[in-house]
C-alpha atoms as a PDB file:
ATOM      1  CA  UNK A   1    -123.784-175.550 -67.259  1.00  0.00           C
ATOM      2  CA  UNK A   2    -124.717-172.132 -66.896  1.00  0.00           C
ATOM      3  CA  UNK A   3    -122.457-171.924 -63.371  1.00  0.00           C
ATOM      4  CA  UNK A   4    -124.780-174.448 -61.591  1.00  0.00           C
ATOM      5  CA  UNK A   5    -122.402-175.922 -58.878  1.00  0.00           C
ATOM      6  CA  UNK A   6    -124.119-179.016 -59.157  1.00  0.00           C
ATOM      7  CA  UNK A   7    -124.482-179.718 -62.650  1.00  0.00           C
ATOM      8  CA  UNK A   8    -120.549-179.243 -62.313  1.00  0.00           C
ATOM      9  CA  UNK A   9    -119.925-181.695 -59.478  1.00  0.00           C
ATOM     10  CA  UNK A  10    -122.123-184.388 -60.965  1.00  0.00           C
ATOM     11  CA  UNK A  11    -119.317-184.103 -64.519  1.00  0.00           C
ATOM     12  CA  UNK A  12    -116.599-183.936 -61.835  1.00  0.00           C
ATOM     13  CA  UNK A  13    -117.750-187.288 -60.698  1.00  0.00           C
ATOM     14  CA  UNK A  14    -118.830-188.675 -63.757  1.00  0.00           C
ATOM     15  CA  UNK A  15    -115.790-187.675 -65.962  1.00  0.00           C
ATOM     16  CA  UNK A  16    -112.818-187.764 -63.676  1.00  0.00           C
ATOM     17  CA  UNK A  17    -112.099-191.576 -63.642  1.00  0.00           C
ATOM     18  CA  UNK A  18    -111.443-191.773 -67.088  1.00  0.00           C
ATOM     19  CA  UNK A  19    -109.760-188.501 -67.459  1.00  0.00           C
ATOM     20  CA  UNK A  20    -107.408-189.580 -64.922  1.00  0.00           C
ATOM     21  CA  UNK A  21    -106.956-192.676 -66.267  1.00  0.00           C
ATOM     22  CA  UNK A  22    -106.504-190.950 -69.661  1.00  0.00           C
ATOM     23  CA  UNK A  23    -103.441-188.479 -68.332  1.00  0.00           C
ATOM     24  CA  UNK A  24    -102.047-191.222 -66.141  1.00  0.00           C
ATOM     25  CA  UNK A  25    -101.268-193.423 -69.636  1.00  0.00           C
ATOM     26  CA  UNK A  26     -99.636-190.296 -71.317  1.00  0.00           C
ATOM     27  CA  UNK A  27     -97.806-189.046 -67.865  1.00  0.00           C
ATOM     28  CA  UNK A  28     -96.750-192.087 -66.024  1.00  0.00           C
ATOM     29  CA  UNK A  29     -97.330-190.038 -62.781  1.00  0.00           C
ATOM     30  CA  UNK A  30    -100.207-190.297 -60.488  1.00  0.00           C
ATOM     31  CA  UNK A  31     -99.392-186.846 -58.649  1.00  0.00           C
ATOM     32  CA  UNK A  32     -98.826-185.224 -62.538  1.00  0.00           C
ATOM     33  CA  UNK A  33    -102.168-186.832 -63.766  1.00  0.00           C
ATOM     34  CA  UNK A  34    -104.190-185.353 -60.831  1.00  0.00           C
ATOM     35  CA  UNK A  35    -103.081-181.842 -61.268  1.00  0.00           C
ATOM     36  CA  UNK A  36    -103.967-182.020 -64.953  1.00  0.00           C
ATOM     37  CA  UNK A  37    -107.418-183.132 -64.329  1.00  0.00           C
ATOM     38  CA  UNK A  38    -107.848-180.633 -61.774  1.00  0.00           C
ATOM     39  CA  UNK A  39    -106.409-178.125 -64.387  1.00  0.00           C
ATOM     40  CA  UNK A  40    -109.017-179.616 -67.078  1.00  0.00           C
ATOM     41  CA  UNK A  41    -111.904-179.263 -64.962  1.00  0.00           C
ATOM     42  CA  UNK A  42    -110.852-175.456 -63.761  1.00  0.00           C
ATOM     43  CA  UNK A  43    -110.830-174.324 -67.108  1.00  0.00           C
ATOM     44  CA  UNK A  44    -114.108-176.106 -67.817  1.00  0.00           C
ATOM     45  CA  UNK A  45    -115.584-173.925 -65.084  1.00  0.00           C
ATOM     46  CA  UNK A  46    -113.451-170.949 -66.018  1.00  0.00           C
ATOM     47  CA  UNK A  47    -114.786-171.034 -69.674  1.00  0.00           C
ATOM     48  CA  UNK A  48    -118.426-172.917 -68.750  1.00  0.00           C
ATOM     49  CA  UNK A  49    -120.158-169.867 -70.541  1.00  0.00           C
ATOM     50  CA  UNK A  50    -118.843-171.151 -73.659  1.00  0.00           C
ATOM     51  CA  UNK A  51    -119.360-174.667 -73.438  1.00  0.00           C
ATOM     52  CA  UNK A  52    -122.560-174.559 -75.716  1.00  0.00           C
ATOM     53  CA  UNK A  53    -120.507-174.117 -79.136  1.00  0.00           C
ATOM     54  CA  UNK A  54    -118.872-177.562 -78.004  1.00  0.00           C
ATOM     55  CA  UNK A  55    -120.136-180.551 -80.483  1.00  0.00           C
ATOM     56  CA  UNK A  56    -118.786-183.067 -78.459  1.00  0.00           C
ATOM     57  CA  UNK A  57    -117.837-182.682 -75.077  1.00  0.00           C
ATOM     58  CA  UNK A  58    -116.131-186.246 -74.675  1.00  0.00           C
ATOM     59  CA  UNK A  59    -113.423-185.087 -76.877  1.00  0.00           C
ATOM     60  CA  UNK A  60    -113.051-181.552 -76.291  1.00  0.00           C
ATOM     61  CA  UNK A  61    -112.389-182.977 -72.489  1.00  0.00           C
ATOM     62  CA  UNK A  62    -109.836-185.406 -73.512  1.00  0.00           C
ATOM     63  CA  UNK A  63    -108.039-182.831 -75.989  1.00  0.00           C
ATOM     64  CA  UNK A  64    -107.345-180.611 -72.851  1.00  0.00           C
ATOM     65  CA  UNK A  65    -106.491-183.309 -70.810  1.00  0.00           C
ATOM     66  CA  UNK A  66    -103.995-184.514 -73.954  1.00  0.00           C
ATOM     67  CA  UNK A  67    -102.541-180.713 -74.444  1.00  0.00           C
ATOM     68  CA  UNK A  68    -102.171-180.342 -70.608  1.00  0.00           C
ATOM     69  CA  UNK A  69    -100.211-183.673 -70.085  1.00  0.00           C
ATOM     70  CA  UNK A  70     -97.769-182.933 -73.100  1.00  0.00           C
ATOM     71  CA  UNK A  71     -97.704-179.536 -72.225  1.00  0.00           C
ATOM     72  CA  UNK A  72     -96.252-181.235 -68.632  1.00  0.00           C
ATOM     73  CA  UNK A  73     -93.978-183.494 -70.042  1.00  0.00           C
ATOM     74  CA  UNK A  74     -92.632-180.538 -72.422  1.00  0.00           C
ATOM     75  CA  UNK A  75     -91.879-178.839 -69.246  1.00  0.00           C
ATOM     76  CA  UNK A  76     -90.127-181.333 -67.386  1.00  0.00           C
ATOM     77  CA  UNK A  77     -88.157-181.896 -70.448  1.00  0.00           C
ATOM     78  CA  UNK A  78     -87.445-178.086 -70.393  1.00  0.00           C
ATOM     79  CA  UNK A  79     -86.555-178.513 -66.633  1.00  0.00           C
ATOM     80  CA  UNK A  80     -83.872-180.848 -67.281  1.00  0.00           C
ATOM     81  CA  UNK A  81     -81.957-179.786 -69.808  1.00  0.00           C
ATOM     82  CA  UNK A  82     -82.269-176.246 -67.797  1.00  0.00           C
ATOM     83  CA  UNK A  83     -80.851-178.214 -64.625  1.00  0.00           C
ATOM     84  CA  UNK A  84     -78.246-180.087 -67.033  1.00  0.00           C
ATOM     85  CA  UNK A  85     -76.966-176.075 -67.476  1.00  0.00           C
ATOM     86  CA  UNK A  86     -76.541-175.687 -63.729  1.00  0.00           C
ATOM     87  CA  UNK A  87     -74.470-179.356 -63.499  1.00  0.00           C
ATOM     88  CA  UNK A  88     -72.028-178.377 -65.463  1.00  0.00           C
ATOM     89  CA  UNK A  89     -70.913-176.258 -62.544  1.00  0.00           C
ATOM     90  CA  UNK A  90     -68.528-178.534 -59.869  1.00  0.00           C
ATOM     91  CA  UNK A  91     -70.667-178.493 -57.486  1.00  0.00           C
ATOM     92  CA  UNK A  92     -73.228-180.811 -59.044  1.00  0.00           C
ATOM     93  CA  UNK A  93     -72.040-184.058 -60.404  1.00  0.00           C
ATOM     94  CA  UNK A  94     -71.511-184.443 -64.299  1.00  0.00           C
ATOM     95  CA  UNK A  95     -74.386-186.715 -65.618  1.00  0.00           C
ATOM     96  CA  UNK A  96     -73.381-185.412 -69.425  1.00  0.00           C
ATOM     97  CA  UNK A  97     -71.661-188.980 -70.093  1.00  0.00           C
ATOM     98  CA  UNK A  98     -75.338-191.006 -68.712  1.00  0.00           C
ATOM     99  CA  UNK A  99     -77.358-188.285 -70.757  1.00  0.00           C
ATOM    100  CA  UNK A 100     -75.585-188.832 -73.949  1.00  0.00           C
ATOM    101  CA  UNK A 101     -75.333-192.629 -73.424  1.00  0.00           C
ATOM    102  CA  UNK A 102     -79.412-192.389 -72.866  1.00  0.00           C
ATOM    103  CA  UNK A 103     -80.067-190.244 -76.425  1.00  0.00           C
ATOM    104  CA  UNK A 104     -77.461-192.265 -78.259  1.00  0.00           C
ATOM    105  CA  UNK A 105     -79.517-195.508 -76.808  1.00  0.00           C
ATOM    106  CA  UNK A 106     -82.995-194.215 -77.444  1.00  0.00           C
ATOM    107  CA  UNK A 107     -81.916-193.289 -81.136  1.00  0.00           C
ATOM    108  CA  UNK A 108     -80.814-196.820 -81.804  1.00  0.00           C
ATOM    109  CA  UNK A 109     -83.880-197.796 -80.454  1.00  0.00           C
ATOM    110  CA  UNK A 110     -85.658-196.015 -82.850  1.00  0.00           C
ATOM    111  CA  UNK A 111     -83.682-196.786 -85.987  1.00  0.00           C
ATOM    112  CA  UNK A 112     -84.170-200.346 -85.013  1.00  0.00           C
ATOM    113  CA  UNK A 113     -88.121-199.527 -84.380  1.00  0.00           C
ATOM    114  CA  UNK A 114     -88.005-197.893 -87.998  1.00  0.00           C
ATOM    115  CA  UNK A 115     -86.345-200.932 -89.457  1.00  0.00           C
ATOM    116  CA  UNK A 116     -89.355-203.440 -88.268  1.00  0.00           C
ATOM    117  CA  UNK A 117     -91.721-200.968 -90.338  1.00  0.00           C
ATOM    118  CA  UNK A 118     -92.849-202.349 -93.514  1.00  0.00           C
ATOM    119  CA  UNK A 119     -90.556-200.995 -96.791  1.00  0.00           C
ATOM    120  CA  UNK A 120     -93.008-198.495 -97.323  1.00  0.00           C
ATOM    121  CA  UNK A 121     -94.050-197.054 -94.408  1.00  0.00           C
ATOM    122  CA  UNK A 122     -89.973-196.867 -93.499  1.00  0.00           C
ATOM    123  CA  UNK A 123     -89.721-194.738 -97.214  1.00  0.00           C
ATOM    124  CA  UNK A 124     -92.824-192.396 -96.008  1.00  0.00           C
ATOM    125  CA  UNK A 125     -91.431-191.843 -92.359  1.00  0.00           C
ATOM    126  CA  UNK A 126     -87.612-191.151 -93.345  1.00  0.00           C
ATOM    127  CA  UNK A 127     -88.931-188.611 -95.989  1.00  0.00           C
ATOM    128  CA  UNK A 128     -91.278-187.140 -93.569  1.00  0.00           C
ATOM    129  CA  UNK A 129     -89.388-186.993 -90.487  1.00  0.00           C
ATOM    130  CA  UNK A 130     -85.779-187.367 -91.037  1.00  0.00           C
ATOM    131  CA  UNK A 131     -85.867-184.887 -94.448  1.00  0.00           C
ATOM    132  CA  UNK A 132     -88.802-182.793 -93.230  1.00  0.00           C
ATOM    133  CA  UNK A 133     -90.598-183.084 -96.600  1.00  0.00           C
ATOM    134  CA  UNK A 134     -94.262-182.929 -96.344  1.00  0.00           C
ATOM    135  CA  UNK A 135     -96.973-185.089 -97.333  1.00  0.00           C
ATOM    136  CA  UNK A 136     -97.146-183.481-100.922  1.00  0.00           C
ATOM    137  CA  UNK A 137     -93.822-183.415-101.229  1.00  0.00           C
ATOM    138  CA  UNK A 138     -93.205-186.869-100.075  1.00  0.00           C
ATOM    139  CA  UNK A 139     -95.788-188.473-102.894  1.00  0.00           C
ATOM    140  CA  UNK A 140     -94.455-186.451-105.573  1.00  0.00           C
ATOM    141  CA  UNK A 141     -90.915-187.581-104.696  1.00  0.00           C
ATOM    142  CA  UNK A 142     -92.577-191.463-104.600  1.00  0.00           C
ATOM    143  CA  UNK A 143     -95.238-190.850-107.624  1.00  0.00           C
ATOM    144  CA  UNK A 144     -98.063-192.173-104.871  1.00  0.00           C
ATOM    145  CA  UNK A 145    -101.039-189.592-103.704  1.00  0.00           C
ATOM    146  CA  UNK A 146    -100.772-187.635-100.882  1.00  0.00           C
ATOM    147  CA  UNK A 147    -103.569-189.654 -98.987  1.00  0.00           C
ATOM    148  CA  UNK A 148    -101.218-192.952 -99.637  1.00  0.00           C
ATOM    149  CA  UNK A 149     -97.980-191.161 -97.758  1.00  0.00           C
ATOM    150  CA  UNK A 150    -101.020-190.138 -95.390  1.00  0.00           C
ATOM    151  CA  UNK A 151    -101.798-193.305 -94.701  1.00  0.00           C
ATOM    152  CA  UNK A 152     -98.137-195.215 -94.793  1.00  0.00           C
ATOM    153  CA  UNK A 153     -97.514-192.568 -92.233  1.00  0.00           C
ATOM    154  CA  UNK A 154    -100.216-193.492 -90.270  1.00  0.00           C
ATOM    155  CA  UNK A 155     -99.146-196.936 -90.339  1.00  0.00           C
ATOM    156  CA  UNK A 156     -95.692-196.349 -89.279  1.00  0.00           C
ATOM    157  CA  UNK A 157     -96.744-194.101 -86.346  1.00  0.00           C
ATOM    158  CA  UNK A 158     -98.730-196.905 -84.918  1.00  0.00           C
ATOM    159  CA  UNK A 159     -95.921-199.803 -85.588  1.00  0.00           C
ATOM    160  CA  UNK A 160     -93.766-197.074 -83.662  1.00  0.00           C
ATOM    161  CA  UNK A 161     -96.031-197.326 -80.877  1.00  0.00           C
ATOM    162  CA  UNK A 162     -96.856-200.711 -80.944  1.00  0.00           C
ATOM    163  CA  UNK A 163     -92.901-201.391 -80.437  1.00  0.00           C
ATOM    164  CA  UNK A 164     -92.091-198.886 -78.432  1.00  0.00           C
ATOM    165  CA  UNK A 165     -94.950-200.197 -75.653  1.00  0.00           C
ATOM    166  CA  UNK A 166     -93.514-203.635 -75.804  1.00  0.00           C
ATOM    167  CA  UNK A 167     -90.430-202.072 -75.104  1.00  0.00           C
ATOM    168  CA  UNK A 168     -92.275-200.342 -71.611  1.00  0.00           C
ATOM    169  CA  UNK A 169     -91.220-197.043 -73.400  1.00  0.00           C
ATOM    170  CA  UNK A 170     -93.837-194.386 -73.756  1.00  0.00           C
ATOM    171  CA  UNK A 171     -94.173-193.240 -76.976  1.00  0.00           C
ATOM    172  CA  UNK A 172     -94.308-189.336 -75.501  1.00  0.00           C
ATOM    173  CA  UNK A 173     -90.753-189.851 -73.554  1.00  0.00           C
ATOM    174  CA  UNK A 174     -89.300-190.824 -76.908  1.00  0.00           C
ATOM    175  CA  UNK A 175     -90.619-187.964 -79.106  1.00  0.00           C
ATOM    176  CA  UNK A 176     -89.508-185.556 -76.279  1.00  0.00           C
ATOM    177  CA  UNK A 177     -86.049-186.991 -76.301  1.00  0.00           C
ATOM    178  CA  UNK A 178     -85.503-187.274 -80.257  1.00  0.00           C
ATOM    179  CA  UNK A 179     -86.885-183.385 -80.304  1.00  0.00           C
END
């Protein structure tokens, strides 16, 4: 870009449509989507010097928009259990029964997610996940390769998904809750 003004409006222009449309899937929030993009496109021009050493400049835009919009939701997450501190004081109402109803909820939703997986993928993602094992450890406990529990895991991220967005649940709300 080599700080031409111009050269940076026209990839303003051309880029922020989908970007926006991009951080508006992961967020949910049009106001939250719009700062990120602005955020993306202010580091572009903060770091533009470097932008040469980028292969492909598609993705490295949508992998800051992606960081940025978890990076948001992390925070709001982090902002509400720090505001769940200040209601247990009796001035603010006590939500604690509604919150643990909602985890206890979203956790059944997930066992029943994990039960519509496929035998194997369910084996792969309780070793993973619930036991923490990794991939190695996981296909030496199963006597299958590493790039099978690699790709059962694979499969059961995406059945996750898949269920969770017939539900009208975003996939990111869950993983922040079940954190």
């Amino acid at each position: 870009m080599g700080g031409d003004r111009q050269a940076f409006s026209q990839l303003f222009e051309a880029r922020y449509p989908g970007l926006y449309a991009f951080a508006l899937k992961l967020t949910r929030s049009p106001v939250l989507s719009e700062e990120i993009i602005q955020d993306v496109f202010l580091n572009i021009w903060l770091n533009r010097s470097g932008l040469g050493n980028v292969a492909n400049f598609r993705a490295y835009l949508h992998r800051i928009a992606r960081n940025l919009s978890l990076n948001a939701l992390r925070n709001i997450a982090k902002h509400k259990v720090l505001v769940g501190d200040f209601e247990a004081d009796e001035n603010f109402p006590d939500h604690s029964t509604e919150y643990a109803l909602d985890y206890k909820d979203t956790v059944a939703l997930m066992h029943k997610a994990i039960e519509k997986l496929p035998p194997q993928q369910q084996q792969v993602y309780n070793l993973c996940h619930k036991e923490g094992l990794t991939y190695e450890q996981a296909a030496l406990r199963l006597n299958i390769a590493p790039a099978t529990v690699h790709s059962h895991m694979k499969g059961a991220l995406r059945g996750l998904r898949v269920y969770f967005k017939k539900m009208g649940i975003p996939m990111v709300i869950v993983a922040l809750i079940l954190r």
